[in-house]
PDB file of N, CA and C in Angstrom:
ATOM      1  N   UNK A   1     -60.741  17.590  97.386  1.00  0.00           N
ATOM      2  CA  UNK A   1     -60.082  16.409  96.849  1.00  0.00           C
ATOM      3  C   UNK A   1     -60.604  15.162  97.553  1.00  0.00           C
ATOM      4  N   UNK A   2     -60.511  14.280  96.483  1.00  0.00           N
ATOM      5  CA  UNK A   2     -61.166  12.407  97.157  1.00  0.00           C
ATOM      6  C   UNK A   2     -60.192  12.672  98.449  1.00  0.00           C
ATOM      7  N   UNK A   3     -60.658  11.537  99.247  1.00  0.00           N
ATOM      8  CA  UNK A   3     -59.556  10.781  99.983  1.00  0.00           C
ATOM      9  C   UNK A   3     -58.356  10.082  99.385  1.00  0.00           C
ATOM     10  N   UNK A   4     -58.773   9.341  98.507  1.00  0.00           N
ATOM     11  CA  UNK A   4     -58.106   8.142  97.289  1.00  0.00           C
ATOM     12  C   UNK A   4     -57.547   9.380  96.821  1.00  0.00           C
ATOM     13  N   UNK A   5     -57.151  10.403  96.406  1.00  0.00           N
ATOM     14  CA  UNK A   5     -56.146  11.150  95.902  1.00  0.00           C
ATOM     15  C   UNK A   5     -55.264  11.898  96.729  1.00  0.00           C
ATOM     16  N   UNK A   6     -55.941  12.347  97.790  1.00  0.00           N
ATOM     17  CA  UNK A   6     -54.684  12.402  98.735  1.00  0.00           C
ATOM     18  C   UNK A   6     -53.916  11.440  99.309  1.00  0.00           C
ATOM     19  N   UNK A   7     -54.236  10.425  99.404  1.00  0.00           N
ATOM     20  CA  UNK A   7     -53.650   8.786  99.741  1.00  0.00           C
ATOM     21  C   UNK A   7     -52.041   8.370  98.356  1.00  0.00           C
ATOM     22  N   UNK A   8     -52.897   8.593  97.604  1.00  0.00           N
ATOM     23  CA  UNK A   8     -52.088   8.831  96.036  1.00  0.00           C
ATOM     24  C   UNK A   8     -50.816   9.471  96.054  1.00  0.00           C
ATOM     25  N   UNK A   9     -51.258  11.083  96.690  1.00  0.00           N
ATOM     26  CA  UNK A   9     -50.055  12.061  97.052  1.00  0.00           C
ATOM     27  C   UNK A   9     -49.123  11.969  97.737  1.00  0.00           C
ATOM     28  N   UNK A  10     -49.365  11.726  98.649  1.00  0.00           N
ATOM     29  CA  UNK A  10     -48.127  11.500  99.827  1.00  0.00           C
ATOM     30  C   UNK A  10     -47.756  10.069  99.410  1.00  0.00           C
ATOM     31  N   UNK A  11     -48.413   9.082  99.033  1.00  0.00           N
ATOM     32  CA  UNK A  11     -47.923   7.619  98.473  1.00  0.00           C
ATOM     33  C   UNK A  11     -46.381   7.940  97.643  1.00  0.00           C
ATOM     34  N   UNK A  12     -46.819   9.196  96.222  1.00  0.00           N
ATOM     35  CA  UNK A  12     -45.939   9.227  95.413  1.00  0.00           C
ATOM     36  C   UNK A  12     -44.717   9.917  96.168  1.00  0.00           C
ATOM     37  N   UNK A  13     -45.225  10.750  96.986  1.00  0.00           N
ATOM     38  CA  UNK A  13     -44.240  11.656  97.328  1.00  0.00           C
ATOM     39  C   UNK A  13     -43.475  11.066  98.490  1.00  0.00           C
ATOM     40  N   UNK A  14     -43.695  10.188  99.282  1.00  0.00           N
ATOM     41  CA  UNK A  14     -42.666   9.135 100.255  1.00  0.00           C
ATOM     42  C   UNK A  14     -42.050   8.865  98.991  1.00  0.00           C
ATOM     43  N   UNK A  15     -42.527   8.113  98.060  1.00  0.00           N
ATOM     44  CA  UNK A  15     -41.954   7.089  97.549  1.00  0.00           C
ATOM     45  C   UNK A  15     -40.809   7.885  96.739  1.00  0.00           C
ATOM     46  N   UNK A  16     -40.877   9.333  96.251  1.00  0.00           N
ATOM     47  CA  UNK A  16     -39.765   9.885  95.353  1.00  0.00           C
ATOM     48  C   UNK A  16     -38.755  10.367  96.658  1.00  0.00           C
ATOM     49  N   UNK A  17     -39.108  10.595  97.734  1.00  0.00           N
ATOM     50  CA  UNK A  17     -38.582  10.868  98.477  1.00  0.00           C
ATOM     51  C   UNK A  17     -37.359   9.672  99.242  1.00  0.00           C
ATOM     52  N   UNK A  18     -37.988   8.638  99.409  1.00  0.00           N
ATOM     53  CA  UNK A  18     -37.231   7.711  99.718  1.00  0.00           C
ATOM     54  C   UNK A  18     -35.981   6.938  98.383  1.00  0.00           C
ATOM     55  N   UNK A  19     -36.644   7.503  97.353  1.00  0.00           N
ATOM     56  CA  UNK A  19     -35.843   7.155  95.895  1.00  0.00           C
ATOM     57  C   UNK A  19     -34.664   8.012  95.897  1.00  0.00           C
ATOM     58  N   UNK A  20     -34.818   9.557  96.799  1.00  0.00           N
ATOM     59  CA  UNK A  20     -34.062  10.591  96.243  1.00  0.00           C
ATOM     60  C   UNK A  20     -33.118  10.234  97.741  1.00  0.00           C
ATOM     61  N   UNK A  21     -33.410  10.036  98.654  1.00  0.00           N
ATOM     62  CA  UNK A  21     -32.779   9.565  99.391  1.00  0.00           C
ATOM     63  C   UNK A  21     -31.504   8.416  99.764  1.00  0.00           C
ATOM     64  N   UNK A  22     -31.952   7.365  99.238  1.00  0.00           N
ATOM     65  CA  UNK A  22     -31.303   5.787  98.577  1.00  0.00           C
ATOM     66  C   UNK A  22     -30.246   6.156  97.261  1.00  0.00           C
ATOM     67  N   UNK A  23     -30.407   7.207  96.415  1.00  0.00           N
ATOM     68  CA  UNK A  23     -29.719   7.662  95.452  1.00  0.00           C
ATOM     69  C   UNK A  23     -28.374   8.658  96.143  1.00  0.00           C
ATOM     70  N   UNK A  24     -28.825   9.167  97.038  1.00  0.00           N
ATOM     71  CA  UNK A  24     -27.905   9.766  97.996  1.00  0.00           C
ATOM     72  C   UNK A  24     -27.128   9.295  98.911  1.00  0.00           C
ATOM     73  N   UNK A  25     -27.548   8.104  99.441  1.00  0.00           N
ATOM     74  CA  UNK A  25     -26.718   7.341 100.356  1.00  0.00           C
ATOM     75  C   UNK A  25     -26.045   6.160  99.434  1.00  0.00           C
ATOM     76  N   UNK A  26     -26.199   6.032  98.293  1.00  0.00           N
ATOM     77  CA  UNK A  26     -25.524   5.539  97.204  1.00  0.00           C
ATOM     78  C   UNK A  26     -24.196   6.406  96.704  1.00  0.00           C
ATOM     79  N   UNK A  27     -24.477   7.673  96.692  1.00  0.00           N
ATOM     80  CA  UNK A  27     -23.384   8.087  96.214  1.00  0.00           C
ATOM     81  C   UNK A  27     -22.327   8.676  97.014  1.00  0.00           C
ATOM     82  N   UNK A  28     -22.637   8.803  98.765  1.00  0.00           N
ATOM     83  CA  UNK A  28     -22.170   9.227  99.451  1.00  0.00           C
ATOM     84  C   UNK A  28     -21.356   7.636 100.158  1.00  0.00           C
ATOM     85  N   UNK A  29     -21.830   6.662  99.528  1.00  0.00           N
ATOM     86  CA  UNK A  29     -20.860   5.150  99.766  1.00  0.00           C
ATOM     87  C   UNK A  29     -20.008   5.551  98.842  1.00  0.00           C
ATOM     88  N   UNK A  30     -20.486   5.580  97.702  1.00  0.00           N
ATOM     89  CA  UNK A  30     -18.972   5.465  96.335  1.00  0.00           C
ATOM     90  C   UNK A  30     -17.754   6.613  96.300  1.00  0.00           C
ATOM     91  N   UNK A  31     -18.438   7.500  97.097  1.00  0.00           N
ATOM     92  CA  UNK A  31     -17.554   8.461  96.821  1.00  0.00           C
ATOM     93  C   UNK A  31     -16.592   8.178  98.369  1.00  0.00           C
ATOM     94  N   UNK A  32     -16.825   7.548  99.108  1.00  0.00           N
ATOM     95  CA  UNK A  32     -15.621   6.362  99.979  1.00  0.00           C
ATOM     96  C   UNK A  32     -14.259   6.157  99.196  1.00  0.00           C
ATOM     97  N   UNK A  33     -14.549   6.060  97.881  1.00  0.00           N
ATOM     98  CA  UNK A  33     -13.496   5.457  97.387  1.00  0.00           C
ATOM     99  C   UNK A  33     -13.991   3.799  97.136  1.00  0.00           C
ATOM    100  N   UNK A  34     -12.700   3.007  96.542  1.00  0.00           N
ATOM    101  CA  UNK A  34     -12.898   1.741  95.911  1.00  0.00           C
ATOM    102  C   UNK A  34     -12.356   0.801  97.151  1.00  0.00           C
ATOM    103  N   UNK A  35     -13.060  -0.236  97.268  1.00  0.00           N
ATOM    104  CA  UNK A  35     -13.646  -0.932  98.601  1.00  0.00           C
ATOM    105  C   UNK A  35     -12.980  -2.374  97.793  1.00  0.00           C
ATOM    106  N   UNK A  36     -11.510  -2.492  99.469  1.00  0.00           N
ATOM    107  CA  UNK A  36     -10.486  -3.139  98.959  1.00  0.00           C
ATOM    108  C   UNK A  36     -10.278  -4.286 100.199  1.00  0.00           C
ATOM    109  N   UNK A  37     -10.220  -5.038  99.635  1.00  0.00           N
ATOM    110  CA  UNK A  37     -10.013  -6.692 100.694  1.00  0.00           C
ATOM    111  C   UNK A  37      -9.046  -6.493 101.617  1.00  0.00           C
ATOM    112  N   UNK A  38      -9.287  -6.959 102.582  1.00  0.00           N
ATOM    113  CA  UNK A  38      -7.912  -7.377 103.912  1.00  0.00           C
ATOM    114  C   UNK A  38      -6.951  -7.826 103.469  1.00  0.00           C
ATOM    115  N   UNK A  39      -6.113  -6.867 103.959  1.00  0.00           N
ATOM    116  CA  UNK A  39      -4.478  -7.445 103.679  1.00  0.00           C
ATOM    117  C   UNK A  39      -4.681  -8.983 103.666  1.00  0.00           C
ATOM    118  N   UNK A  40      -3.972  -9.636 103.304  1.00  0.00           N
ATOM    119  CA  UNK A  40      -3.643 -10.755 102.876  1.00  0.00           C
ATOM    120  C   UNK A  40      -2.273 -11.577 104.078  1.00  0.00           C
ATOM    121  N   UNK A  41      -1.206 -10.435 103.649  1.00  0.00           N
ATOM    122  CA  UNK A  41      -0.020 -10.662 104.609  1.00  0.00           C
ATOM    123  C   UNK A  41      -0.386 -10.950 106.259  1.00  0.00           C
ATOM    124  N   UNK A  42      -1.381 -10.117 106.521  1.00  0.00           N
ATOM    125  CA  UNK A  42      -1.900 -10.763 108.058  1.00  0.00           C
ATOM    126  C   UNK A  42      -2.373 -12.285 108.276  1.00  0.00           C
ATOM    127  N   UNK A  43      -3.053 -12.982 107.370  1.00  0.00           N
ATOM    128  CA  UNK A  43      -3.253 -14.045 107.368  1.00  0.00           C
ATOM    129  C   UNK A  43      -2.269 -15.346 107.436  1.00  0.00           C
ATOM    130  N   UNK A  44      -1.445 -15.284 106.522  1.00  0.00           N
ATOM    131  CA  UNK A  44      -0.330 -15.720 105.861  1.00  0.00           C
ATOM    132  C   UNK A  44       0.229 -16.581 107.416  1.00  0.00           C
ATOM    133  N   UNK A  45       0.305 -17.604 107.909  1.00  0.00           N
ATOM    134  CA  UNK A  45       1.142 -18.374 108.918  1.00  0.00           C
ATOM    135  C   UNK A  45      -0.012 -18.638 109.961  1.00  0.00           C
ATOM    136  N   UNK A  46      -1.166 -17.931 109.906  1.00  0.00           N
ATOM    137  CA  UNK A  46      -1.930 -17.771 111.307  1.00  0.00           C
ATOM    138  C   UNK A  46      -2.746 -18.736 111.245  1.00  0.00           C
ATOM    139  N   UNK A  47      -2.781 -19.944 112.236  1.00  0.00           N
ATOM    140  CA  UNK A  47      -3.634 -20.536 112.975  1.00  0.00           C
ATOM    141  C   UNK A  47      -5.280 -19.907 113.355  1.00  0.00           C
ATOM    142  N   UNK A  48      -6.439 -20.671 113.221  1.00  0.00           N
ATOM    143  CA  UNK A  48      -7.324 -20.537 113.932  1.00  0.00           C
ATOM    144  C   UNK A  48      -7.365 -20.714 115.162  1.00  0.00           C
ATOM    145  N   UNK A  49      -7.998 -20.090 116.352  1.00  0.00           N
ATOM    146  CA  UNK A  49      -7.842 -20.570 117.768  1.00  0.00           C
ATOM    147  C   UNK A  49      -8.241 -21.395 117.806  1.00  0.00           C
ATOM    148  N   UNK A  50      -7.523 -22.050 118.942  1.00  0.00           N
ATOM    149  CA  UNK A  50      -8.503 -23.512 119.405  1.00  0.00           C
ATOM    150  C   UNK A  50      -9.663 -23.168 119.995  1.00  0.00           C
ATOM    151  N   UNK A  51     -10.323 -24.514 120.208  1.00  0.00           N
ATOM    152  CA  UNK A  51     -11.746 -24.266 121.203  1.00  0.00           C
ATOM    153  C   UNK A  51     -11.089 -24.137 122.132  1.00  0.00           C
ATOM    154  N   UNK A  52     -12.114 -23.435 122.987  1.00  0.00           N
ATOM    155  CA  UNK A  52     -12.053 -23.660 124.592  1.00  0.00           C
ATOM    156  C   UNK A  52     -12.878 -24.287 125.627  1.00  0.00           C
ATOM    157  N   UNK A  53     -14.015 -24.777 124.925  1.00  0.00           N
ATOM    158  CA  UNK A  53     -14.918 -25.096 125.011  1.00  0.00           C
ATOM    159  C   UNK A  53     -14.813 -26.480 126.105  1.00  0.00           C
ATOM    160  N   UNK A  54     -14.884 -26.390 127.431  1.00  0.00           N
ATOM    161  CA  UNK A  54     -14.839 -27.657 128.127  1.00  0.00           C
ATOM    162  C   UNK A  54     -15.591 -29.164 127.502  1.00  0.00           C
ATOM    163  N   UNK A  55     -14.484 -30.232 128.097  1.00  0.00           N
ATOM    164  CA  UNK A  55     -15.710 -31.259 127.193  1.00  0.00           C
ATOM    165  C   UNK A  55     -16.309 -31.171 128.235  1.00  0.00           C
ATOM    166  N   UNK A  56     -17.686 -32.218 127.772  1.00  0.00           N
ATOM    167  CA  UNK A  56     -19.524 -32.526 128.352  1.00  0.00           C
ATOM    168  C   UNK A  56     -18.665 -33.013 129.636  1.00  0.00           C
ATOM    169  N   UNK A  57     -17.787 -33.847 129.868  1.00  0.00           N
ATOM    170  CA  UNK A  57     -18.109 -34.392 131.383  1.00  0.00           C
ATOM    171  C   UNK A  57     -17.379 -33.721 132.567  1.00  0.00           C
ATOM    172  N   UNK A  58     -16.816 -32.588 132.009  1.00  0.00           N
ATOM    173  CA  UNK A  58     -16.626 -31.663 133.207  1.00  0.00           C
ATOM    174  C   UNK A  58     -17.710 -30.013 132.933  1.00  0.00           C
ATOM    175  N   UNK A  59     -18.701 -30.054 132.494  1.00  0.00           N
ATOM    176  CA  UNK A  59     -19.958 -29.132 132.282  1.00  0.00           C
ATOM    177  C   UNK A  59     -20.705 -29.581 133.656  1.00  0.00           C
ATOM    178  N   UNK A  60     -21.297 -28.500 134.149  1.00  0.00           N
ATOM    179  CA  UNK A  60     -22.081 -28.671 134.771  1.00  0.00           C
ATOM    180  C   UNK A  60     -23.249 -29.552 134.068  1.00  0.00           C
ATOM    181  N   UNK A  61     -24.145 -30.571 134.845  1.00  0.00           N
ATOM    182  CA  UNK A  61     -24.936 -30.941 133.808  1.00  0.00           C
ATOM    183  C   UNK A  61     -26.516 -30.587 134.043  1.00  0.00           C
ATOM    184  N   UNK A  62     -26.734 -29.530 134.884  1.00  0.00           N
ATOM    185  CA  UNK A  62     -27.917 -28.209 134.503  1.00  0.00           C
ATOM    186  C   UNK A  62     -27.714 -27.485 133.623  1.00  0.00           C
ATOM    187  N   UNK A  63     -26.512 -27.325 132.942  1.00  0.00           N
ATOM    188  CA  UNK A  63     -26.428 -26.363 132.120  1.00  0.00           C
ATOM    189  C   UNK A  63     -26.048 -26.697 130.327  1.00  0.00           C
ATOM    190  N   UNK A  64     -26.026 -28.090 130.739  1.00  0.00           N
ATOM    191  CA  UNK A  64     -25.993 -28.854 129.126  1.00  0.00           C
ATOM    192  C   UNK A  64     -27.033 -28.156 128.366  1.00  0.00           C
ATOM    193  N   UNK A  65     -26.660 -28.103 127.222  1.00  0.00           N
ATOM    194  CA  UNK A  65     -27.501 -26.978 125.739  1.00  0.00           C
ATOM    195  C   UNK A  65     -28.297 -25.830 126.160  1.00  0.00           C
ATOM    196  N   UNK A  66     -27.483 -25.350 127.314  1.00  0.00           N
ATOM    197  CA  UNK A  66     -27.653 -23.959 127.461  1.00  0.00           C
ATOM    198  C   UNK A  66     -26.845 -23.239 126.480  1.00  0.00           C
ATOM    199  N   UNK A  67     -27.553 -21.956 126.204  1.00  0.00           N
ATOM    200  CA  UNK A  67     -28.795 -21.462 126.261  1.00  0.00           C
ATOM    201  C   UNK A  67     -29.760 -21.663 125.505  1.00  0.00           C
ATOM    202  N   UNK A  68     -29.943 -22.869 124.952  1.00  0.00           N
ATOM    203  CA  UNK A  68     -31.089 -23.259 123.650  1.00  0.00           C
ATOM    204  C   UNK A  68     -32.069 -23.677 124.615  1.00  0.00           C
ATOM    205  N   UNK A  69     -33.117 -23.038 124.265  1.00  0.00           N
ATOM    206  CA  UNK A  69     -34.310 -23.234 125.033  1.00  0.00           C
ATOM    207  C   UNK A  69     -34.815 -24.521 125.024  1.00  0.00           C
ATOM    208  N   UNK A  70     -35.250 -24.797 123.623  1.00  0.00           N
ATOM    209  CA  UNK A  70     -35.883 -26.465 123.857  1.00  0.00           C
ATOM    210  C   UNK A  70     -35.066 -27.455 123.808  1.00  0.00           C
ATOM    211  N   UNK A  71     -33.946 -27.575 124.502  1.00  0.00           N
ATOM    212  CA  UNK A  71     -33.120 -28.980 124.441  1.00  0.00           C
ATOM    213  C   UNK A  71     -33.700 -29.156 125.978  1.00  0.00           C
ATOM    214  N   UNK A  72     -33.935 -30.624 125.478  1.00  0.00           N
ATOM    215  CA  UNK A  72     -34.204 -32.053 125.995  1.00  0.00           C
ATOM    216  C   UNK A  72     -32.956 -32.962 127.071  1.00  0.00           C
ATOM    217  N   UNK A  73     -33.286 -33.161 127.967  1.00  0.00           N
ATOM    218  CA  UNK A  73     -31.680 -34.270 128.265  1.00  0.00           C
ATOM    219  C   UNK A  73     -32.815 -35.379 128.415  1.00  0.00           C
TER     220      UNK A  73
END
């Protein structure tokens, strides 16, 4: 056999393989059952946290726009 046809072979055969695979982890999600939103009632009254986030003039100021590498002071 060519090269170019064994290249061909295993090409098709990953590729049905990974098809037969993806078809399987498809049906092994659905069969989970039906995929249902967060209670609602938990939300209902609740606040976001506040920051905690110190302001800038009590930060150390070596450590201003840490950890972003390219900030500038």
């Amino acid at each position: 056999m060519e090269r170019s046809k064994i290249v061909a072979i295993i090409t098709g055969v990953l590729s049905l393989l990974l098809a037969v695979g993806y078809l399987l982890l498809v049906q092994i999600l659905d069969f989970r059952g039906e995929m249902l939103p967060a209670p609602q009632e938990d939300l209902v009254g609740k606040r976001s946290p506040e920051p905690t986030a110190l302001p800038l003039e009590n930060k150390r100021p070596d450590l201003v726009g840490f950890p972003f590498r390219g900030y500038q002071r």
